[in-house]
PDB file of N, CA and C in Angstrom:
ATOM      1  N   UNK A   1       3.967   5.646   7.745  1.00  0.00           N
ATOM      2  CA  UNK A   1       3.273   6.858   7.366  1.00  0.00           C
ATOM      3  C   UNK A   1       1.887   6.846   8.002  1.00  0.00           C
ATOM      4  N   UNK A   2       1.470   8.068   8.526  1.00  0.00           N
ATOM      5  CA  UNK A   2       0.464   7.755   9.243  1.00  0.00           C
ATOM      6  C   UNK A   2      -0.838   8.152   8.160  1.00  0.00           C
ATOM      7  N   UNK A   3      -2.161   7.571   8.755  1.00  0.00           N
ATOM      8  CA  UNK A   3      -3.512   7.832   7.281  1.00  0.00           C
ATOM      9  C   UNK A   3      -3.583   9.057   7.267  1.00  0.00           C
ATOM     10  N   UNK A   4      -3.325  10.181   7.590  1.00  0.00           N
ATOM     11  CA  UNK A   4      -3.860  11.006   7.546  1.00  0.00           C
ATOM     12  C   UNK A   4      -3.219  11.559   6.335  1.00  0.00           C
ATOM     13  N   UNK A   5      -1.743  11.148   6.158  1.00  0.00           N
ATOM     14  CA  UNK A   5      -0.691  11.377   5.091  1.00  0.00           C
ATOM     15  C   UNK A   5      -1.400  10.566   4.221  1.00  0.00           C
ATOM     16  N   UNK A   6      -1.829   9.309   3.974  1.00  0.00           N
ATOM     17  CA  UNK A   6      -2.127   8.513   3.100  1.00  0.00           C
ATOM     18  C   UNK A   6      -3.200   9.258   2.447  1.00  0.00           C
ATOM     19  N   UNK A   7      -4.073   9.640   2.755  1.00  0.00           N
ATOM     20  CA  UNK A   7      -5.398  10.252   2.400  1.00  0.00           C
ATOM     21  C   UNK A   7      -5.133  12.106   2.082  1.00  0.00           C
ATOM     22  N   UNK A   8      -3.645  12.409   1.855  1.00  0.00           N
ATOM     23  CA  UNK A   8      -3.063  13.816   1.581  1.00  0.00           C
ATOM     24  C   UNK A   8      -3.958  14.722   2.190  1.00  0.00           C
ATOM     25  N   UNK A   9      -3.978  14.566   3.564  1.00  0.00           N
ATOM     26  CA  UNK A   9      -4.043  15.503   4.296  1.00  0.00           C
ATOM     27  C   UNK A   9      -2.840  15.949   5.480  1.00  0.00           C
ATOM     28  N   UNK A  10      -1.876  16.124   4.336  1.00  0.00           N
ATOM     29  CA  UNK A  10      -0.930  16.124   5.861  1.00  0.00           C
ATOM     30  C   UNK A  10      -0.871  17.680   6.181  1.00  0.00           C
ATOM     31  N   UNK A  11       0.220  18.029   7.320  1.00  0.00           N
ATOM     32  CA  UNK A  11       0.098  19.252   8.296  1.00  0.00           C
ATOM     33  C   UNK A  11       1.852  19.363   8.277  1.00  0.00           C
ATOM     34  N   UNK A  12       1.765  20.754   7.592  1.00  0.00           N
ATOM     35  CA  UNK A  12       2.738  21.549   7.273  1.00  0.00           C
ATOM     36  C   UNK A  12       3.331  22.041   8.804  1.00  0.00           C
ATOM     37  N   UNK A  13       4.743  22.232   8.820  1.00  0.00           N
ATOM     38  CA  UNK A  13       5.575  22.605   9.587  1.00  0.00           C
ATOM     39  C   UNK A  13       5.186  24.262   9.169  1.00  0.00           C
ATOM     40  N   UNK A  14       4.787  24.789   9.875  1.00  0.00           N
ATOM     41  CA  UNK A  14       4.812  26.646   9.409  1.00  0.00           C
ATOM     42  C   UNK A  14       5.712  27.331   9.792  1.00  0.00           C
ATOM     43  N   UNK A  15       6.769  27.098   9.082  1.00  0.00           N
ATOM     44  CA  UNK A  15       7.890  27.897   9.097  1.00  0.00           C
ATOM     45  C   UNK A  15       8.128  28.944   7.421  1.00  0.00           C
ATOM     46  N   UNK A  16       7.546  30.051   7.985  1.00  0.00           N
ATOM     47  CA  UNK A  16       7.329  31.284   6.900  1.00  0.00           C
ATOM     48  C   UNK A  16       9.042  31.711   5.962  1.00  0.00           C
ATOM     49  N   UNK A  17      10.245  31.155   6.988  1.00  0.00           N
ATOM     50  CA  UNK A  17      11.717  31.502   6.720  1.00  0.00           C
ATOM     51  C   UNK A  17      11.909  30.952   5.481  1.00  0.00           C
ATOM     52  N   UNK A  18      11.248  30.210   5.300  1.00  0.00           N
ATOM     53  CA  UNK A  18      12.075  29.048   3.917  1.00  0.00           C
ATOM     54  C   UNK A  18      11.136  29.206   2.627  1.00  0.00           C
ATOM     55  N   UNK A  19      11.849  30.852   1.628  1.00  0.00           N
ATOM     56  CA  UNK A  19      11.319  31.164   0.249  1.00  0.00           C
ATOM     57  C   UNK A  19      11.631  30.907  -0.884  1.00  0.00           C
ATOM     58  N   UNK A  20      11.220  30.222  -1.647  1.00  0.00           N
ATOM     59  CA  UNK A  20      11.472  29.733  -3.082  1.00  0.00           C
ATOM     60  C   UNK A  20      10.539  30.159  -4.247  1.00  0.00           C
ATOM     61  N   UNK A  21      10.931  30.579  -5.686  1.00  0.00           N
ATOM     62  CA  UNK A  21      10.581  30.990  -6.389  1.00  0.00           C
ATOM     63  C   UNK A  21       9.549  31.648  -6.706  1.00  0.00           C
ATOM     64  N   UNK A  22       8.515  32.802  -5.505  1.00  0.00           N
ATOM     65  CA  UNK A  22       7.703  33.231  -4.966  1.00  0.00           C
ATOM     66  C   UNK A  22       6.543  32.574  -4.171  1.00  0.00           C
ATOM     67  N   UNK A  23       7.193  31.657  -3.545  1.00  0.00           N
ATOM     68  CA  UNK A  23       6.308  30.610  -2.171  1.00  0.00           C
ATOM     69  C   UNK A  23       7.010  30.387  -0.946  1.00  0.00           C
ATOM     70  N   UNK A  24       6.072  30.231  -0.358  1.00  0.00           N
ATOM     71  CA  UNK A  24       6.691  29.353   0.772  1.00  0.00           C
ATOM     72  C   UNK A  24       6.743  28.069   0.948  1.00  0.00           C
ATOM     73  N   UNK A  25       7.957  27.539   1.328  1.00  0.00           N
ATOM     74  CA  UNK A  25       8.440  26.229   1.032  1.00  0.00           C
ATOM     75  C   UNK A  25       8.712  25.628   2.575  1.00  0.00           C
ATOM     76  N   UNK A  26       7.750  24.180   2.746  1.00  0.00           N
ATOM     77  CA  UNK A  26       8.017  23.732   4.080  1.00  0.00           C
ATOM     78  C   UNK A  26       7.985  21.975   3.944  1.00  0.00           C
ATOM     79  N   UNK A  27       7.497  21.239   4.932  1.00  0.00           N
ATOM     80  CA  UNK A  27       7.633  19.572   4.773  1.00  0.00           C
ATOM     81  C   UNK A  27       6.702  19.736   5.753  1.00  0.00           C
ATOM     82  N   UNK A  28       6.073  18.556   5.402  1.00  0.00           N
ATOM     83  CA  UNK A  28       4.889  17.816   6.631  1.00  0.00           C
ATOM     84  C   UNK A  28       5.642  17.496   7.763  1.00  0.00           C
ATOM     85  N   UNK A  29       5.068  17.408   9.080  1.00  0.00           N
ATOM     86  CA  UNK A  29       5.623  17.071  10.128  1.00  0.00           C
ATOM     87  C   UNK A  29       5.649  15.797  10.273  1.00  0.00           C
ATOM     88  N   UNK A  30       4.704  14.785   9.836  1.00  0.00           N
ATOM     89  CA  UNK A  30       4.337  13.682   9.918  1.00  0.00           C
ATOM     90  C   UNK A  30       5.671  12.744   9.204  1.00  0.00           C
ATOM     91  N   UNK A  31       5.478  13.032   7.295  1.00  0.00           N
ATOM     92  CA  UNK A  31       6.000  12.113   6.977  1.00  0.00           C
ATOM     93  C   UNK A  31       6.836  12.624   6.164  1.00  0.00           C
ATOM     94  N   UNK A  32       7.198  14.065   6.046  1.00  0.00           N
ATOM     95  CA  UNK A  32       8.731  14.978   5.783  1.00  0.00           C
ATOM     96  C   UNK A  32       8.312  15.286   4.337  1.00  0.00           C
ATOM     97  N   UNK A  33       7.234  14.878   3.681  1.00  0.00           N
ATOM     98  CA  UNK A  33       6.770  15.389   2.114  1.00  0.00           C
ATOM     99  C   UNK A  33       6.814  17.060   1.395  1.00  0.00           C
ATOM    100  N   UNK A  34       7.589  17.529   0.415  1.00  0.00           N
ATOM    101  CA  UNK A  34       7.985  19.231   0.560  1.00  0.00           C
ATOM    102  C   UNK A  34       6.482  19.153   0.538  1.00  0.00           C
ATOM    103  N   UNK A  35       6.219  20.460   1.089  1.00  0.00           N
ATOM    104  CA  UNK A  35       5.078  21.168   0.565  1.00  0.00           C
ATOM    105  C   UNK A  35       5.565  22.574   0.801  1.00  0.00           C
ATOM    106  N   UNK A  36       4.258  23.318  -0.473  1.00  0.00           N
ATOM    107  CA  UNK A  36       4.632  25.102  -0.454  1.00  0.00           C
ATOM    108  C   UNK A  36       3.411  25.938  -0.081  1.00  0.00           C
ATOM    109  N   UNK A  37       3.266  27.298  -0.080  1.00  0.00           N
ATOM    110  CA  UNK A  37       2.132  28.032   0.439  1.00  0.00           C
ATOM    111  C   UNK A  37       2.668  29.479  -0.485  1.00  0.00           C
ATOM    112  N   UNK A  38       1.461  29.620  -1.332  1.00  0.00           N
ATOM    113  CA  UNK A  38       1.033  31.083  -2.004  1.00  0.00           C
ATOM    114  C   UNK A  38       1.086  32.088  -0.999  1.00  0.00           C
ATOM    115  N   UNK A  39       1.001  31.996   0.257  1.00  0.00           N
ATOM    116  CA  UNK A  39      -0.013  33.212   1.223  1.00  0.00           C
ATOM    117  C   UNK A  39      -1.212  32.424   1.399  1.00  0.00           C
ATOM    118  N   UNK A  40      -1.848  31.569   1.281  1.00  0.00           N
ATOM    119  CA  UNK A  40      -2.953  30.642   1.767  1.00  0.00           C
ATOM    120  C   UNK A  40      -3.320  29.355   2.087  1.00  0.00           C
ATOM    121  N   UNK A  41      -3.055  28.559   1.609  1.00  0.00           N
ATOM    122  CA  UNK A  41      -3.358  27.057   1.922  1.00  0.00           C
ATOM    123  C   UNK A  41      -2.464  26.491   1.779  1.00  0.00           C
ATOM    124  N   UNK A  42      -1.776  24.821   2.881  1.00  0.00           N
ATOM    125  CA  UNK A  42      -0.507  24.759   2.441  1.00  0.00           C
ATOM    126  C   UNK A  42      -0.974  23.703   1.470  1.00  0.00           C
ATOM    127  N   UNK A  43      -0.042  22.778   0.163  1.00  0.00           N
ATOM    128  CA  UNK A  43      -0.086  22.003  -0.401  1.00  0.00           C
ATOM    129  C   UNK A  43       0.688  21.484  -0.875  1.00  0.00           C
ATOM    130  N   UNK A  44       0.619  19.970  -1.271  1.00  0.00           N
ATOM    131  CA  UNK A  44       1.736  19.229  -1.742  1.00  0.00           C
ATOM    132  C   UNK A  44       2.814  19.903  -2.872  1.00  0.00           C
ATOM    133  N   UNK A  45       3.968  19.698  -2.906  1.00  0.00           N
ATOM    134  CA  UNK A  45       4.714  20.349  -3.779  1.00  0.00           C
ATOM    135  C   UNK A  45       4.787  19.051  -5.126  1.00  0.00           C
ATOM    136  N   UNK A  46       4.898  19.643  -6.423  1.00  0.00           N
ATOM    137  CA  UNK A  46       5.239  19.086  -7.380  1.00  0.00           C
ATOM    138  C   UNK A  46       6.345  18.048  -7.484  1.00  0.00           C
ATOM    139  N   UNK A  47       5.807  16.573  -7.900  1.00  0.00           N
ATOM    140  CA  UNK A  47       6.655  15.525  -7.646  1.00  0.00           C
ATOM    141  C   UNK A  47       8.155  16.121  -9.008  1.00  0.00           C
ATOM    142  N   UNK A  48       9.040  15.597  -8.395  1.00  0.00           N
ATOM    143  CA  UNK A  48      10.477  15.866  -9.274  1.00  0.00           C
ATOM    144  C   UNK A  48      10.346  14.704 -10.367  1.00  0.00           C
ATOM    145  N   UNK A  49      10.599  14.967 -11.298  1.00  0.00           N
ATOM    146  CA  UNK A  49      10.935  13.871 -12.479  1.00  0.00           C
ATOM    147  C   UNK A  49      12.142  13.056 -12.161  1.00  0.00           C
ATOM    148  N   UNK A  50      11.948  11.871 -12.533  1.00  0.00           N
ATOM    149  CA  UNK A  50      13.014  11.126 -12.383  1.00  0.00           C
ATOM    150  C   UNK A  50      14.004  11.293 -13.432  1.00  0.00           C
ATOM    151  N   UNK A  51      15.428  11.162 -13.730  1.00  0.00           N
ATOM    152  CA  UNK A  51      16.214  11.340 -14.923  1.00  0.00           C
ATOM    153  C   UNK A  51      16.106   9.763 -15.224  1.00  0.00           C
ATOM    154  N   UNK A  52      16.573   9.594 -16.426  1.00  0.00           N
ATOM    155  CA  UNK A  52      17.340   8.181 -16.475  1.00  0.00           C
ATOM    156  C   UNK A  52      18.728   8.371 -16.944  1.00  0.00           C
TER     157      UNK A  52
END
């Protein structure tokens, strides 16, 4: 993983095609992490709960 990921600054793939529950939904190029976008800034997406 490169630092730039480590330090959560990573860089969104901008692909506008891929919509989910009123966002846009994409992955870092770097280290494949989802991230989503309102219409403005991209950002990490909400970690999934684990089941047991």
């Amino acid at each position: 993983m490169k630092i730039k990921c480590l330090l959560g600054r990573h860089r969104a793939i901008k692909d506008y095609s891929n919509w989910k529950r009123g966002y846009h939904v994409s992955a870092c190029a770097e280290c494949g992490v989802e991230m989503r976008s309102y219409g403005s800034e991209w950002e990490v997406g909400p970690k999934k709960a684990k089941s047991n």
